[in-house]
Protein backbone atom coordinates (compact mmCIF):
# COMPACT_ATOMS: atom_id res chain seq x y z
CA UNK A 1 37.75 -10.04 -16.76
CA UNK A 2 35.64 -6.63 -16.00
CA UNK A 3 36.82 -4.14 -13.70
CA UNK A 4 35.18 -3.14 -10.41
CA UNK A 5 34.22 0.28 -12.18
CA UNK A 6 32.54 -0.76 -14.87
CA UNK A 7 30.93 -3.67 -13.34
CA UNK A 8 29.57 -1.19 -10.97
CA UNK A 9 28.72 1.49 -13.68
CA UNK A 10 27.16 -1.27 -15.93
CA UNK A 11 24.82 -2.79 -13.30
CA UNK A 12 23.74 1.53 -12.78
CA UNK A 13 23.77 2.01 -16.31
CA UNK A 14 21.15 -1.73 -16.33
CA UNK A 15 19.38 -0.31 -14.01
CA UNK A 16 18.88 2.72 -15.33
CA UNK A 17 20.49 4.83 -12.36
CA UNK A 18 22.02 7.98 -13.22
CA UNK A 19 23.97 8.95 -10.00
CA UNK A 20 22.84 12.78 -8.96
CA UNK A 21 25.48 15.37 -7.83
CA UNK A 22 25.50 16.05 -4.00
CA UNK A 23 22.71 17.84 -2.45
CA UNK A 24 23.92 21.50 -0.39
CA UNK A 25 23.22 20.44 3.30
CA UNK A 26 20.11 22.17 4.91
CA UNK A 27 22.14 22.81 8.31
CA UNK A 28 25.25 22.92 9.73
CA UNK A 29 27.21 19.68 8.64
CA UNK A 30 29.27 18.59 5.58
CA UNK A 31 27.65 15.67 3.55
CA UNK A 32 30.30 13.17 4.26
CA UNK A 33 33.77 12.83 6.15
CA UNK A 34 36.47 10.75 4.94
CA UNK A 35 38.81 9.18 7.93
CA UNK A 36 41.39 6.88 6.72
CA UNK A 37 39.31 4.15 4.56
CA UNK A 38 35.89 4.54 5.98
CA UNK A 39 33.36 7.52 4.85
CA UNK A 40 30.72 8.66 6.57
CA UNK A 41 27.76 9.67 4.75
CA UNK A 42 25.23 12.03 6.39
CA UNK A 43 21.42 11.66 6.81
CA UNK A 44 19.76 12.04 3.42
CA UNK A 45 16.37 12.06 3.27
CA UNK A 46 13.72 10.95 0.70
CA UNK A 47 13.49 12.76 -2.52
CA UNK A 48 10.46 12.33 -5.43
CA UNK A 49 10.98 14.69 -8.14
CA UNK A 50 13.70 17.04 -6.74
CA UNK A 51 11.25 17.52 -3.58
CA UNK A 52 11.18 16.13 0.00
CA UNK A 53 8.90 12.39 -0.01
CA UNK A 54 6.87 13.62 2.68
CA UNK A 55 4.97 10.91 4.56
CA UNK A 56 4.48 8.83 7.31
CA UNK A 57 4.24 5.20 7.54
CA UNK A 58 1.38 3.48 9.24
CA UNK A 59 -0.40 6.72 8.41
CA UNK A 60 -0.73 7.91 4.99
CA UNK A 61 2.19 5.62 3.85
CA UNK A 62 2.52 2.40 2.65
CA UNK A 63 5.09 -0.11 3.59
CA UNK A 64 6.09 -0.20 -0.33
CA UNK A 65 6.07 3.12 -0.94
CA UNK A 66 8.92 3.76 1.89
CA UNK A 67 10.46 1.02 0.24
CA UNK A 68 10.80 2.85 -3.14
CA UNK A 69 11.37 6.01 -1.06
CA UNK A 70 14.49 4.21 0.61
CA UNK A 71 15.51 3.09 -3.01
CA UNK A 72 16.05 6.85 -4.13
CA UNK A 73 17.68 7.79 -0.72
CA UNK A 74 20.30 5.10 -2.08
CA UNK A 75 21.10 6.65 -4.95
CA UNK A 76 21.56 9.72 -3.68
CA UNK A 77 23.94 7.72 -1.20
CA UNK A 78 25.86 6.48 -3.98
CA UNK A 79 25.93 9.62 -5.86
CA UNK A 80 27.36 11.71 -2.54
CA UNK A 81 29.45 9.08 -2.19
CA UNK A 82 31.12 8.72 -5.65
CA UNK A 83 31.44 12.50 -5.15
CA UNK A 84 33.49 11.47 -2.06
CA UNK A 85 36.01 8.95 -3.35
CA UNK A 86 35.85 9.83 -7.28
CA UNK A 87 35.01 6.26 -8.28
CA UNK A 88 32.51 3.88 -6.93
CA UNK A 89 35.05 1.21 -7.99
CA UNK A 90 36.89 2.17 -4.38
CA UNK A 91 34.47 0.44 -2.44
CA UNK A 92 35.65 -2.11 -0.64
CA UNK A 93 32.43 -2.62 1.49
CA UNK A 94 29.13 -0.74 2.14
CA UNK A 95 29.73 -1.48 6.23
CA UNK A 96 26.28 -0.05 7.62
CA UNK A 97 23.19 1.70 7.40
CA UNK A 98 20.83 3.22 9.61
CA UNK A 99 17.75 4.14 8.75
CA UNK A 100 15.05 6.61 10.33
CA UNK A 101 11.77 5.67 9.22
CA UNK A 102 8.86 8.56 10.15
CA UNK A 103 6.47 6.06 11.62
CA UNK A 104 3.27 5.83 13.75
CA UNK A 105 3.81 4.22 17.05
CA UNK A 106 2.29 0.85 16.32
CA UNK A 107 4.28 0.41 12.51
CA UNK A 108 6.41 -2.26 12.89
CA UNK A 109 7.98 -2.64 9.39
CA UNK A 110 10.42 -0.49 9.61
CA UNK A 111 13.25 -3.34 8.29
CA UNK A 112 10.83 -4.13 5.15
CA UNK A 113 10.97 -0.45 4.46
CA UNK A 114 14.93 -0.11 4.62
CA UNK A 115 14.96 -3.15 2.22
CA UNK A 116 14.47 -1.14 -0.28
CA UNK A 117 18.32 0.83 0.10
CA UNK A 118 19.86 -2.85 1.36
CA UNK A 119 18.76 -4.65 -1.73
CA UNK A 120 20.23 -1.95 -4.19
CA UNK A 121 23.33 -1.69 -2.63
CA UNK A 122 23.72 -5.69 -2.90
CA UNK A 123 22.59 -5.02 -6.72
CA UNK A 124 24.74 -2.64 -7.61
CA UNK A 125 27.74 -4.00 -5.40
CA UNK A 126 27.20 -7.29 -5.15
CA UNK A 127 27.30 -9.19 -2.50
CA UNK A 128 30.65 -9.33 -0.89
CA UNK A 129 30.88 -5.32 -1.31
CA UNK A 130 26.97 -4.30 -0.85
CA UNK A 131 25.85 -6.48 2.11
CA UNK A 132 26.08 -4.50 5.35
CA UNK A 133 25.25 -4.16 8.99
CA UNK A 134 22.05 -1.93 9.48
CA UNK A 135 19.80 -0.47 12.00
CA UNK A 136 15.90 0.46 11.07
CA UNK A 137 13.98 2.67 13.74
CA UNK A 138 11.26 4.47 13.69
CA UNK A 139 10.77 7.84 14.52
CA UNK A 140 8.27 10.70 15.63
CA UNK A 141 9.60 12.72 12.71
CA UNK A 142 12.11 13.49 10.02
CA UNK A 143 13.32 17.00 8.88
CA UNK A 144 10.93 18.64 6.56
CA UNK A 145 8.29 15.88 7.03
CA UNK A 146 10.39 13.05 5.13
CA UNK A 147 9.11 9.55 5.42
CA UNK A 148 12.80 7.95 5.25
CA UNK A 149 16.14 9.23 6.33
CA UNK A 150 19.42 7.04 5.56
CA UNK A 151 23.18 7.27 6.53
CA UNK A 152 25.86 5.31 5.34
CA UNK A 153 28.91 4.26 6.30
CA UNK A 154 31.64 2.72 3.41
CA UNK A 155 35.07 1.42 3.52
CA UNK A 156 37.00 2.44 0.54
CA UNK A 157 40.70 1.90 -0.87
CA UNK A 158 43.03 4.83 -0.41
């Protein structure tokens, strides 16, 4: 039978995800806080090629492009949070996101958009680990003009 780790590390490594190291926060704030078995993950927003996904949706963004934009702020979750707990093996449950999408006042897909961190968690976890409560809003604005900003919040063995 396979292990947790390298189940998880062979559905990355089939997906072709190579976990990044943590990003240095912008502001005052640590990128995550570990309280018995949960971690929080701060706010990170959407990269594209080492730079801020700047957009807004209903605007000058698509609903599938903040999909794939919420895809890569997932990696970086998982990536921030390996750096957290060592192993992604120690996850005993992705328990919830929420999701700030930059967003006219009439866009209304804000939940299609976060689909695109939801689903990867599930593929990369599986269901009984990756499926998770969420919230999806939409917002005025996001620091530095990102279309998508995503916390976590994971359960993990001591």
């Amino acid at each position: 039978m396979t292990s947790a780790a390298s189940t998880v590390q062979e559905r990355l490594q089939q997906l072709g995800i190579t976990l990044p190291p943590v990003a240095l926060p912008a502001a005052a704030y640590v990128p995550f806080v570990r309280t018995g078995n949960l971690v929080f993950l701060s706010g990170h927003i959407a990269k594209k090629d080492g730079k801020t996904w700047v957009g807004q949706l209903g605007k000058d963004t698509d609903t599938a492009t903040g999909k794939a934009a919420a895809r890569a702020i997932a990696i970086d979750l998982m990536g921030t949070l390996q750096a957290a707990v060592g192993d992604l093996s120690k996850v005993t449950r992705i328990v919830k996101l929420m999701s700030l999408v930059n967003s006219t006042p009439d866009f209304t897909e804000h939940h299609l958009v976060t689909n695109g961190a939801s689903e990867l968690f599930v593929e990369v976890f599986g269901p009984e680990v990756g499926a998770h409560a969420r919230s999806a809003f939409g917002v005025a604005q996001i620091p530095t003009g990102a279309c998508v900003e995503i916390e976590l919040i994971a359960e993990v063995r001591a």
